[in-house]
C-alpha atoms as a PDB file:
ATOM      1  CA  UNK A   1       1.077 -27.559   7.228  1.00  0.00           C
ATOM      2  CA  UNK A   2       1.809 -25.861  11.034  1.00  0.00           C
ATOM      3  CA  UNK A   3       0.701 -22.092  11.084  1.00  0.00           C
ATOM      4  CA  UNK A   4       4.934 -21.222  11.002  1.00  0.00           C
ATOM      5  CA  UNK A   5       5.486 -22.838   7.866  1.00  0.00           C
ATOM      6  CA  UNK A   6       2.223 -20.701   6.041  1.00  0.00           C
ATOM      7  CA  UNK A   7       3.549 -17.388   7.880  1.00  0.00           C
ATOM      8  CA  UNK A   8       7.123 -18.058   6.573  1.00  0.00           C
ATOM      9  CA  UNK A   9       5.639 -18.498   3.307  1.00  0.00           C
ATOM     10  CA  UNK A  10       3.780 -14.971   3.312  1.00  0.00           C
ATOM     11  CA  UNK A  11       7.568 -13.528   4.453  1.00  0.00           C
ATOM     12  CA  UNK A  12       9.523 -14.894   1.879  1.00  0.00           C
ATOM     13  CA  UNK A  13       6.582 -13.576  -0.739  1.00  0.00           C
ATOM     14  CA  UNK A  14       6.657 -10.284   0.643  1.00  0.00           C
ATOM     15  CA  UNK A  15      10.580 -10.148   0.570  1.00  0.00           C
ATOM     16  CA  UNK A  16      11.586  -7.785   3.623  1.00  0.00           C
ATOM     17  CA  UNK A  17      15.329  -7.757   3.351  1.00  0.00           C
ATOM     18  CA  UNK A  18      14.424  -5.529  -0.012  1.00  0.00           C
ATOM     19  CA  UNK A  19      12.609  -2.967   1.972  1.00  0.00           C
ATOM     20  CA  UNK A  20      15.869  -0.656   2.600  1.00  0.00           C
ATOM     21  CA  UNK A  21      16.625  -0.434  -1.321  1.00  0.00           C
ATOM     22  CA  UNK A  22      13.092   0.703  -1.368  1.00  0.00           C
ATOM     23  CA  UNK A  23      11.153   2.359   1.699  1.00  0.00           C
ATOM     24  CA  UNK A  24      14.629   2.532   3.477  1.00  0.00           C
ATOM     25  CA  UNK A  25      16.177   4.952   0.604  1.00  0.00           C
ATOM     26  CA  UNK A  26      12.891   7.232   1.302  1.00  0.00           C
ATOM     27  CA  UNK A  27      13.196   7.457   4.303  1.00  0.00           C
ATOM     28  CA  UNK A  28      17.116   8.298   4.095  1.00  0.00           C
ATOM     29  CA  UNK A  29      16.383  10.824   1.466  1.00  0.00           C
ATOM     30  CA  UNK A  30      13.651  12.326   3.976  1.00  0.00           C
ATOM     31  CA  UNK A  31      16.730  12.516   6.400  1.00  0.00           C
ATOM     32  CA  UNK A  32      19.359  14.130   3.950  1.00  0.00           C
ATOM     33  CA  UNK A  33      16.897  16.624   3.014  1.00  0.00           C
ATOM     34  CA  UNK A  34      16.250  18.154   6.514  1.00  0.00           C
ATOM     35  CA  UNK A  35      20.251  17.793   7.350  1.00  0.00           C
ATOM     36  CA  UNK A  36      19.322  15.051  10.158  1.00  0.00           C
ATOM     37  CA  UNK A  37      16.828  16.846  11.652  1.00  0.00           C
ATOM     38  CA  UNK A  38      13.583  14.827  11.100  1.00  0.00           C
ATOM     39  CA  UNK A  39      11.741  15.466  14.490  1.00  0.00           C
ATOM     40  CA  UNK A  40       8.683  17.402  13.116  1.00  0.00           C
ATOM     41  CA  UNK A  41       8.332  14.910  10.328  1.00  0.00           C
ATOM     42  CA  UNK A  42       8.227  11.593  12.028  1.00  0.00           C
ATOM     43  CA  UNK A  43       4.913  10.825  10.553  1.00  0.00           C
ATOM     44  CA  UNK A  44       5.557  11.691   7.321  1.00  0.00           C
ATOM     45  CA  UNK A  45       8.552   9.132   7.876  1.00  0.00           C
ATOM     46  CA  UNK A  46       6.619   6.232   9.292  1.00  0.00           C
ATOM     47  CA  UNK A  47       4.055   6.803   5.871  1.00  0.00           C
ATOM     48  CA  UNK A  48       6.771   7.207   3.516  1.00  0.00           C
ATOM     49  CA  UNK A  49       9.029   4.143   4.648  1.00  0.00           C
ATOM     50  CA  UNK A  50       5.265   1.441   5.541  1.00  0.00           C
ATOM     51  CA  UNK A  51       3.846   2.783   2.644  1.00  0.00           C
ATOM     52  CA  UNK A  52       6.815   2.370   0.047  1.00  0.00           C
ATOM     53  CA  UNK A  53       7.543  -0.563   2.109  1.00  0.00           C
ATOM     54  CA  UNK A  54       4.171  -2.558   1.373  1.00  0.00           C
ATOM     55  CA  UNK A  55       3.988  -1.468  -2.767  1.00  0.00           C
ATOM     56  CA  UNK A  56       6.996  -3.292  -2.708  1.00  0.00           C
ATOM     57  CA  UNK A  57       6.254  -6.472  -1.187  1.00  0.00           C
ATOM     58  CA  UNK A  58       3.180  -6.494  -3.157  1.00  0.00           C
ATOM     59  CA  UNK A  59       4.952  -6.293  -6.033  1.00  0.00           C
ATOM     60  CA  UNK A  60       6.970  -9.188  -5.322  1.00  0.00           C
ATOM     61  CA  UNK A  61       3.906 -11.657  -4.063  1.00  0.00           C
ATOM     62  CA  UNK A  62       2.349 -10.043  -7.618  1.00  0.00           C
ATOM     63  CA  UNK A  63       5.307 -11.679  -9.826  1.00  0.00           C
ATOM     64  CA  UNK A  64       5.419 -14.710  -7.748  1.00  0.00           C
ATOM     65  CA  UNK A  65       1.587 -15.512  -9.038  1.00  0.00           C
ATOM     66  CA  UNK A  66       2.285 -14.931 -12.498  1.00  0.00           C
ATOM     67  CA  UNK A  67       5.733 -16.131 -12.064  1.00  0.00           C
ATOM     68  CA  UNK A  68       4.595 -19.811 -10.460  1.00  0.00           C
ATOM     69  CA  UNK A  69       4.584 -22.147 -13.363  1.00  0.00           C
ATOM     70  CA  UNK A  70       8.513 -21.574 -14.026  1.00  0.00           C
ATOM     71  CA  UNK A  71       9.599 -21.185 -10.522  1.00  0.00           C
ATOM     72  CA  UNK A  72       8.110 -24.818 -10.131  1.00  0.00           C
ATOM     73  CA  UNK A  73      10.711 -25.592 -12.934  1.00  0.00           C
ATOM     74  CA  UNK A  74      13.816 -22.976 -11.704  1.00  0.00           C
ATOM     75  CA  UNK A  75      12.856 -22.080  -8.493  1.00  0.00           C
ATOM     76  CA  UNK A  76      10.986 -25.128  -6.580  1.00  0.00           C
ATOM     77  CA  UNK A  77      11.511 -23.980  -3.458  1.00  0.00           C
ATOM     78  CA  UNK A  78       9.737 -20.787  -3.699  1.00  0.00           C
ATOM     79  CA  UNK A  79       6.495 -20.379  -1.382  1.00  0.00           C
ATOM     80  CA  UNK A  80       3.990 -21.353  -4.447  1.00  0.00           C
ATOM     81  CA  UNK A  81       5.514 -24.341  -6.005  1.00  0.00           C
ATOM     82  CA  UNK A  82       6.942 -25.585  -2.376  1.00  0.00           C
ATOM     83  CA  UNK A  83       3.022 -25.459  -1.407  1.00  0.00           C
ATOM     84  CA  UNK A  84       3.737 -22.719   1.597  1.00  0.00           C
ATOM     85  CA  UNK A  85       1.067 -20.134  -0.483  1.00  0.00           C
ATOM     86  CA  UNK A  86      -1.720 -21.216  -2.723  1.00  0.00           C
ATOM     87  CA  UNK A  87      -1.621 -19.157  -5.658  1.00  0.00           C
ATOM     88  CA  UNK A  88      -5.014 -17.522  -4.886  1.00  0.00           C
ATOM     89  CA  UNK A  89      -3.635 -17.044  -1.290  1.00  0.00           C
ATOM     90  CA  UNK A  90      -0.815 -15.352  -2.927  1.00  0.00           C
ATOM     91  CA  UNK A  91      -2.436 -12.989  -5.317  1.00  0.00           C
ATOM     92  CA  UNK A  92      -4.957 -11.967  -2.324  1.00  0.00           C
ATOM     93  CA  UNK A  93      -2.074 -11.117   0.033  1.00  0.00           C
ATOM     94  CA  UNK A  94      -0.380  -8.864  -3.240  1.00  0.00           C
ATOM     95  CA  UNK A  95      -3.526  -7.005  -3.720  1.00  0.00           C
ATOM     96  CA  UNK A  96      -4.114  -6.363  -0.198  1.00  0.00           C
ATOM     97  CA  UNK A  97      -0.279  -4.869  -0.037  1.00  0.00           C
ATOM     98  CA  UNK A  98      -1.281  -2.613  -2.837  1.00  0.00           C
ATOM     99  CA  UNK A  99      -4.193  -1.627  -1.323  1.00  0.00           C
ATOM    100  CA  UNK A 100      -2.214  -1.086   2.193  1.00  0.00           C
ATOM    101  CA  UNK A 101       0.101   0.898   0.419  1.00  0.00           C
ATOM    102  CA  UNK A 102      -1.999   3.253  -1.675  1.00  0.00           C
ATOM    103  CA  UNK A 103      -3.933   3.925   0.812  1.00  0.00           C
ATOM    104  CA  UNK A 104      -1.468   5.400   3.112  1.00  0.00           C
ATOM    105  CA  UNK A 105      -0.097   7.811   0.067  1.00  0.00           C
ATOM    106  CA  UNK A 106      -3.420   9.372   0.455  1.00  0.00           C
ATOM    107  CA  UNK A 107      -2.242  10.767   3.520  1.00  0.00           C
ATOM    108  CA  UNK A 108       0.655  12.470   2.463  1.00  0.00           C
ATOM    109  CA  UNK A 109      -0.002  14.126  -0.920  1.00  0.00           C
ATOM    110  CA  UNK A 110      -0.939  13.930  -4.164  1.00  0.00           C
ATOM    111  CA  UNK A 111       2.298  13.252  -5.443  1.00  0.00           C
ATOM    112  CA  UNK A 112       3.636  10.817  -3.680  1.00  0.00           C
ATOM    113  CA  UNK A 113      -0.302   9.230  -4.676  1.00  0.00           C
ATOM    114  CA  UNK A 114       0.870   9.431  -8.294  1.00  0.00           C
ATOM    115  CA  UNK A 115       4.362   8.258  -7.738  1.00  0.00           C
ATOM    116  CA  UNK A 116       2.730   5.060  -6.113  1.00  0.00           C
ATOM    117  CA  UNK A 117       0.058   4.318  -8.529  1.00  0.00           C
ATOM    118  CA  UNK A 118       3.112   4.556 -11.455  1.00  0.00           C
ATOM    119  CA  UNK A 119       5.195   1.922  -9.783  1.00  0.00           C
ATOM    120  CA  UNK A 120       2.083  -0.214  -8.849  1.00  0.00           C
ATOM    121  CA  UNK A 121       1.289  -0.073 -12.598  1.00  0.00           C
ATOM    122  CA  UNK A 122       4.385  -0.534 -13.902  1.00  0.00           C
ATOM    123  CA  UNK A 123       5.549  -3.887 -11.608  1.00  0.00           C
ATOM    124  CA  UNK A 124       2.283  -4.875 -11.948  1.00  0.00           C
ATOM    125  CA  UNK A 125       2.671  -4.171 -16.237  1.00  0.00           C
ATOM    126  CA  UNK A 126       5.885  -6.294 -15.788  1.00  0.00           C
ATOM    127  CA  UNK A 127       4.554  -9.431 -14.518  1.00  0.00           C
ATOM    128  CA  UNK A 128       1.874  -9.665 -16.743  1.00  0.00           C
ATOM    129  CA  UNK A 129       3.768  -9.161 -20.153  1.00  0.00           C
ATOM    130  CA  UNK A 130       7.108  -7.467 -20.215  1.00  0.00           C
ATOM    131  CA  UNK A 131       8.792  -9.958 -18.445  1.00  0.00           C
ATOM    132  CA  UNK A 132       7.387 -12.313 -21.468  1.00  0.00           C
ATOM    133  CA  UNK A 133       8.468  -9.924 -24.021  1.00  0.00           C
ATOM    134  CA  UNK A 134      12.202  -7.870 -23.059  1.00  0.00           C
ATOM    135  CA  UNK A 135      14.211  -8.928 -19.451  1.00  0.00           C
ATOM    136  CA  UNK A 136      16.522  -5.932 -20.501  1.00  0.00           C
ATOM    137  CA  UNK A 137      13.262  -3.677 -19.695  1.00  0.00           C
ATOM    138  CA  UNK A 138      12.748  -5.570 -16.494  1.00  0.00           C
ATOM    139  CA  UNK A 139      16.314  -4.708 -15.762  1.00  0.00           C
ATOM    140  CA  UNK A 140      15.701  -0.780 -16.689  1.00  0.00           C
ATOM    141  CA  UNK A 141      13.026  -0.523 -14.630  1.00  0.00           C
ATOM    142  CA  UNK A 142      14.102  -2.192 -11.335  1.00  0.00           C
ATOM    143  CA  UNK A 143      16.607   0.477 -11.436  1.00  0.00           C
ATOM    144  CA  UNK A 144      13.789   3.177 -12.501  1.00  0.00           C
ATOM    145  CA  UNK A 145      11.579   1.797  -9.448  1.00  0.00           C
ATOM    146  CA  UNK A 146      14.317   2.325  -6.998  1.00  0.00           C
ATOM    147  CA  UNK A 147      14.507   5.959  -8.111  1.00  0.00           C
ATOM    148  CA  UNK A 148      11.356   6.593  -7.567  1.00  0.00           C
ATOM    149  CA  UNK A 149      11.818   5.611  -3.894  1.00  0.00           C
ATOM    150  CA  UNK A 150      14.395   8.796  -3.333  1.00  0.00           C
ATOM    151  CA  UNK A 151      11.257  10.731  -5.266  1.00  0.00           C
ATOM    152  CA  UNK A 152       9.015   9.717  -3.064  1.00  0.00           C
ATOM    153  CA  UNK A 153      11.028  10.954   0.279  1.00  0.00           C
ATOM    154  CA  UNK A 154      11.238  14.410  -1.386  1.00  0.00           C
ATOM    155  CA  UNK A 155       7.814  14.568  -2.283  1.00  0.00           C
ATOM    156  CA  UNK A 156       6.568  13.329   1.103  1.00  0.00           C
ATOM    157  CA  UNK A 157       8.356  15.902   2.719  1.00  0.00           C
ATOM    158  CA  UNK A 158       7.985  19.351   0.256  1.00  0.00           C
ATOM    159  CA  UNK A 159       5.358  18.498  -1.790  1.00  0.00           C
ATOM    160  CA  UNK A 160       7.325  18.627  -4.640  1.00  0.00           C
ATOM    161  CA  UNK A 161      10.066  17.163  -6.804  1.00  0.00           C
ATOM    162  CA  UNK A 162      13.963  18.597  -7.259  1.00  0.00           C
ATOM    163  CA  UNK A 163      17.132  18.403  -8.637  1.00  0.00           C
ATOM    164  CA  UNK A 164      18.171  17.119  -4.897  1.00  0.00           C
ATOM    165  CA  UNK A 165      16.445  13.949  -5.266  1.00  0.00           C
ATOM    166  CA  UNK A 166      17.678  13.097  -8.872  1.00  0.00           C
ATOM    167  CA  UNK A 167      21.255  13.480  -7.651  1.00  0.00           C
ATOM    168  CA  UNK A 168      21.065  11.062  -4.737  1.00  0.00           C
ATOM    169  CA  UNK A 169      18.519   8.605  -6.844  1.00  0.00           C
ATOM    170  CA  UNK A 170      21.647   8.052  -9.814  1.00  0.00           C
ATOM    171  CA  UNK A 171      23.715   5.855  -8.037  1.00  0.00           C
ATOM    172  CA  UNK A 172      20.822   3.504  -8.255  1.00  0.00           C
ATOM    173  CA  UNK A 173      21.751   3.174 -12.031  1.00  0.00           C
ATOM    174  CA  UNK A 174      24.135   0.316 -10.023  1.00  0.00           C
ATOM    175  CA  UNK A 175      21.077  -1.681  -9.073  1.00  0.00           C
ATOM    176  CA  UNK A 176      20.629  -2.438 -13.331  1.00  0.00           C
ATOM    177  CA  UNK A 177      24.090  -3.568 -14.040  1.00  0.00           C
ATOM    178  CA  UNK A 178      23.807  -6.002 -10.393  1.00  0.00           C
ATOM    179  CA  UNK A 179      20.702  -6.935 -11.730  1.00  0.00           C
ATOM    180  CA  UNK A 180      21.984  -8.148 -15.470  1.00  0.00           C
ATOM    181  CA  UNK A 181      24.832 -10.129 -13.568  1.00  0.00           C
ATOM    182  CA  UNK A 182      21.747 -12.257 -11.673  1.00  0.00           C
ATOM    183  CA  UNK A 183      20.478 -12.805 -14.837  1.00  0.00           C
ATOM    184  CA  UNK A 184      23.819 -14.276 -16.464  1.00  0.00           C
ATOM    185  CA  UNK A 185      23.817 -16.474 -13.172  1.00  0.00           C
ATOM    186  CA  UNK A 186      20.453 -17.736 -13.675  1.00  0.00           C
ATOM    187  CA  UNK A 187      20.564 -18.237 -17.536  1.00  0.00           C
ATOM    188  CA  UNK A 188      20.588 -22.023 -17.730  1.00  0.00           C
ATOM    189  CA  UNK A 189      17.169 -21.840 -15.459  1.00  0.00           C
ATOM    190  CA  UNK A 190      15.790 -18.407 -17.623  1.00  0.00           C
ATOM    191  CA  UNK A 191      16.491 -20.639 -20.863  1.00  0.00           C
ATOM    192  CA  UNK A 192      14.605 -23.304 -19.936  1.00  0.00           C
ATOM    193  CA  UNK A 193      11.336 -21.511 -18.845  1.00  0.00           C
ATOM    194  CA  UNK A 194      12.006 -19.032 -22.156  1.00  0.00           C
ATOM    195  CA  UNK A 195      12.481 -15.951 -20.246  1.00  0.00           C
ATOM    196  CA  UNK A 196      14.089 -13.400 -22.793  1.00  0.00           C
ATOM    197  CA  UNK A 197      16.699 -11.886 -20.499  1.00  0.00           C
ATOM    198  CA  UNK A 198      19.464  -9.914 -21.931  1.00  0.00           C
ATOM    199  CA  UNK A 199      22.125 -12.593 -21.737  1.00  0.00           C
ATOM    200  CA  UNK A 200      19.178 -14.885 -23.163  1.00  0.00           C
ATOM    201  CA  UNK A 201      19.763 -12.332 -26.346  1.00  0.00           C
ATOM    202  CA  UNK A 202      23.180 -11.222 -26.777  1.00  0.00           C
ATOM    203  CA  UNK A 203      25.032 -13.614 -24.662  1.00  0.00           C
ATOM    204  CA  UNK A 204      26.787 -13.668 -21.619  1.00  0.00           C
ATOM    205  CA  UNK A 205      30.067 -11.744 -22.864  1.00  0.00           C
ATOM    206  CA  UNK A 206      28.493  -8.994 -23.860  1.00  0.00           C
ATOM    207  CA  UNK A 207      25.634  -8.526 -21.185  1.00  0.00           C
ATOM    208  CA  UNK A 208      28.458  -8.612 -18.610  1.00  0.00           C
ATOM    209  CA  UNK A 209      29.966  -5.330 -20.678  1.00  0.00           C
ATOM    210  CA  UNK A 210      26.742  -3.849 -20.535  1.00  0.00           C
ATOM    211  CA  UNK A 211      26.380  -4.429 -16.984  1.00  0.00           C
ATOM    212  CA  UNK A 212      29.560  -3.375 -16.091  1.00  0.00           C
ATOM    213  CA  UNK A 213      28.688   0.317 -17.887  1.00  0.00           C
ATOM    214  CA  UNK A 214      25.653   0.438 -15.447  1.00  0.00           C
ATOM    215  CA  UNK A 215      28.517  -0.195 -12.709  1.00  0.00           C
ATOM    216  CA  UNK A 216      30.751   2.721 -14.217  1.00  0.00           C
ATOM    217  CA  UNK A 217      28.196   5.309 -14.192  1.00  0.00           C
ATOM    218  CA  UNK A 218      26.786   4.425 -11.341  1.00  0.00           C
ATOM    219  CA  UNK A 219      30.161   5.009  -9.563  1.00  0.00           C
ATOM    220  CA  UNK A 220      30.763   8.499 -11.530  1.00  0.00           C
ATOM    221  CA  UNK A 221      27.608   9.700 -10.829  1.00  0.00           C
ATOM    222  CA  UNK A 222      27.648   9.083  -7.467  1.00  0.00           C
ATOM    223  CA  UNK A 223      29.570  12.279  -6.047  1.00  0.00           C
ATOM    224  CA  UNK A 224      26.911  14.503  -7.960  1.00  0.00           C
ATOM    225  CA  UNK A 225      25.208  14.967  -4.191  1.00  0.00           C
ATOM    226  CA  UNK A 226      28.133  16.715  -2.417  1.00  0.00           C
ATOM    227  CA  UNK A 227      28.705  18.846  -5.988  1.00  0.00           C
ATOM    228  CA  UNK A 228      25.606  20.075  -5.808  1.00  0.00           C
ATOM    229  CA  UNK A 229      25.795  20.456  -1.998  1.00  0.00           C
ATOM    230  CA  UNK A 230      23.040  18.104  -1.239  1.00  0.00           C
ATOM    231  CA  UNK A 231      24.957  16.136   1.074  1.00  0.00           C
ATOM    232  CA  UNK A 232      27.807  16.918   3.741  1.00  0.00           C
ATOM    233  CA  UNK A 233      31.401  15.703   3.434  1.00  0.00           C
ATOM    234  CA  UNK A 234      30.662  12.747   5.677  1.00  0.00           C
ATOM    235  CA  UNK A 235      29.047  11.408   2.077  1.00  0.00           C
ATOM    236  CA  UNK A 236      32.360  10.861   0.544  1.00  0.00           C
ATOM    237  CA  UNK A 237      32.397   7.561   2.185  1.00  0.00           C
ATOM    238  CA  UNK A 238      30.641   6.927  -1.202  1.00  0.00           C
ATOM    239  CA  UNK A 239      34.086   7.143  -2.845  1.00  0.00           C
ATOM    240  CA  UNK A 240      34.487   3.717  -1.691  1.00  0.00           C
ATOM    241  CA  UNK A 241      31.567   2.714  -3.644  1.00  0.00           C
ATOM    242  CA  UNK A 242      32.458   4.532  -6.309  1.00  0.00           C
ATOM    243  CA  UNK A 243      35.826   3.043  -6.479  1.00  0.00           C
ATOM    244  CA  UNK A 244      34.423  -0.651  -6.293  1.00  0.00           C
ATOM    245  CA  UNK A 245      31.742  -0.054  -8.814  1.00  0.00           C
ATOM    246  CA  UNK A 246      34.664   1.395 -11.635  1.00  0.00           C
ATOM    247  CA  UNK A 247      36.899  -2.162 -10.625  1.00  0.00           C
ATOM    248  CA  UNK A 248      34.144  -3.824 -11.032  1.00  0.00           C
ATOM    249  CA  UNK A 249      33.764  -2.277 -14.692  1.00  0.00           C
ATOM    250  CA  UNK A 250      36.975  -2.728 -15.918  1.00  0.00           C
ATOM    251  CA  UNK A 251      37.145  -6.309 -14.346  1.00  0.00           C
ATOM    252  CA  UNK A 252      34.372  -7.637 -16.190  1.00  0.00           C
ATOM    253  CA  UNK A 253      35.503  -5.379 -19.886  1.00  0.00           C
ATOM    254  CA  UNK A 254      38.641  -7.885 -19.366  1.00  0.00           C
ATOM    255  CA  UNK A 255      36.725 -11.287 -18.543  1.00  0.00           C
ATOM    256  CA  UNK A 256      33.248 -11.860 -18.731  1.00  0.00           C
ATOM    257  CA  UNK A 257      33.557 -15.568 -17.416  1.00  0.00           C
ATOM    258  CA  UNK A 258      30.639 -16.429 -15.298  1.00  0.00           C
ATOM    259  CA  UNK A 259      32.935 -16.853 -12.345  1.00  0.00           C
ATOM    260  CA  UNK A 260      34.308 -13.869 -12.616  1.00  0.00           C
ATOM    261  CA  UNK A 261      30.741 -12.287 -12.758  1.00  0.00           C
ATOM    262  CA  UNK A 262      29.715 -14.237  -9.803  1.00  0.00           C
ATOM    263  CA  UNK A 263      32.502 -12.402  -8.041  1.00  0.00           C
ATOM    264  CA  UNK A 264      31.725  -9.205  -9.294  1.00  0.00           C
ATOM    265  CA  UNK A 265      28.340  -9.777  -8.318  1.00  0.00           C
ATOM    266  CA  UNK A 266      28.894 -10.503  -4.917  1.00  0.00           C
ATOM    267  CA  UNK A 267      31.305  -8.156  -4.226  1.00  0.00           C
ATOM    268  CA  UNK A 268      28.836  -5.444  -5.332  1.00  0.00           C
ATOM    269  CA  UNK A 269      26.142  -6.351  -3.508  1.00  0.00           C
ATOM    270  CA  UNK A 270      27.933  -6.819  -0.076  1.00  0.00           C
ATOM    271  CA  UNK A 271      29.409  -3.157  -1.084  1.00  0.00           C
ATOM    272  CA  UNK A 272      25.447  -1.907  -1.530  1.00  0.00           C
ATOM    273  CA  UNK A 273      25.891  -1.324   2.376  1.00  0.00           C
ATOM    274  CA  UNK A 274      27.959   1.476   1.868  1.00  0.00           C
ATOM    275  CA  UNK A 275      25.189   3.734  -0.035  1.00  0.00           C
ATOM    276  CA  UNK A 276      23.073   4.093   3.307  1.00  0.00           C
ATOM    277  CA  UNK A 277      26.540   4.289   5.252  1.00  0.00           C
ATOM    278  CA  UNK A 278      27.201   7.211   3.046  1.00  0.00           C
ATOM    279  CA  UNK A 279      23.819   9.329   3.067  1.00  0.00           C
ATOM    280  CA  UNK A 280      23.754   8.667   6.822  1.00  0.00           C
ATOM    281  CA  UNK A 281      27.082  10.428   7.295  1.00  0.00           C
ATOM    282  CA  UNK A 282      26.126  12.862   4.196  1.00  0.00           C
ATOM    283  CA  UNK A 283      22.836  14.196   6.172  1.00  0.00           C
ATOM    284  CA  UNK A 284      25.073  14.484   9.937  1.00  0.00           C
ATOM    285  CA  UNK A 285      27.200  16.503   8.678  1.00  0.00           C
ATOM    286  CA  UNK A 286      25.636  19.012   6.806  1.00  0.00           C
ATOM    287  CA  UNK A 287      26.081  22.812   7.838  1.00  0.00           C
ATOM    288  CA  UNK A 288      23.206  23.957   9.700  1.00  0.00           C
END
């Protein structure tokens, strides 16, 4: 195996493209909260966004160990069962993230420490059992790790946690319903390994109603920034979210066909661009 194909293989574990859902919406939360102005905290960004970044990846290369013997079955092509990462190399390079990433918390404060050790323990809690025992928990908490990311910016910054954060972490609530449509499009695989996702439960009709409801409030909730005066006008860009997310809804209340849930799905994620489009424009134009 040539040194490219093993460093591709430590990539795809560690999962990059996720790092703006996760160290990204820190870091944009950081910006928000000092109206664009983040040139006395650029440290505090660069230990916020690496730090966030790397409990992240870990996380990932940690559910790839446990998860190996079923993505051999579902997902072959994955760095473990394709041969890219031993397993042992894999669980070494997870830890080592974790440790990468706790260890820069310490140098911001001790909440952003705690916020870090919760998520660690948590995805780490996942792989081991949850995932074995209740996918719709998975689901839940995806969306509750993503919220912590927005948190973290807040905490990194103040030293403390406010209303401010909540209101720009809600429209994450999105990130559960796109999350139960991947599992109605990977049911036939999730059935075959016994993974007990929701649609594994109640079927895919119904899981792409309760999906859709994570869409809807997602997509009300979303303008509770510039209510609260969080955000500047140049955050109702959002309403375009907002007014994909509530199609979305009512699309999938009138068919839940797995085609049409593919499309929902897609369309949803490609309109996931727009949230850091809209805090951008939220924090630039924010009365000084």
């Amino acid at each position: 195996m040539t040194l490219k194909t093993k460093v591709s293989g430590f990539v795809r574990l560690a999962r990059p493209t996720y790092w703006l859902m996760t160290g990204g919406m820190s870091a944009l939360t950081m910006l928000v909260l000092t109206k664009g102005s983040l040139g006395g905290s650029l440290d505090k960004l660069l230990l916020t966004t690496i730090s966030m970044s790397l409990i992240t990846s870990g996380g990932f290369a940690f559910n790839d160990y446990f998860d190996r013997n079923p993505d051999a079955v579902v997902k072959p092509k994955r760095p473990i069962p394709a041969g890219q990462v031993s397993p042992k190399q894999a669980l070494v390079f997870s830890l080592g993230l974790y440790v990468a990433g706790i260890t820069l918390s310490f140098a911001l404060n001790p909440i952003c420490i705690a916020i870090v050790f919760i998520d660690v323990i948590l995805v780490s809690m996942y792989s081991l059992y949850l995932k074995r025992m209740s996918g719709f928990f998975g689901n839940l908490l995806i969306g509750f790790l993503i919220v912590t990311t927005f948190f973290y910016g807040e905490a990194a910054l103040f030293d403390k946690l406010s209303l401010a954060s909540l209101s720009l972490s809600l429209v994450a609530i999105g990130t559960i319903g796109g999350d139960i449509m991947r599992d109605i499009l990977s049911l036939e695989g999730d059935l075959k390994v016994g993974y007990p996702t929701l649609p594994a439960k109640i079927g895919i009709s119904l899981s792409a109603k309760v999906g859709g409801s994570f869409f809807l409030v997602s997509g009300v909730l979303s303008i509770l920034p510039y209510l609260m005066d969080v955000v500047g006008p140049g955050y109702l860009l959002i309403l375009i979210w907002a007014a994909l997310v509530v199609w979305s809804f009512f699309s999938l209340m009138r068919n839940q066909a797995v085609e049409n849930v593919r499309k929902n799905e897609r369309m949803i994620t490609m309109a996931m661009i727009l949230l850091p489009i809209s805090l951008i424009a939220g924090a630039f134009t924010q009365p000084i």
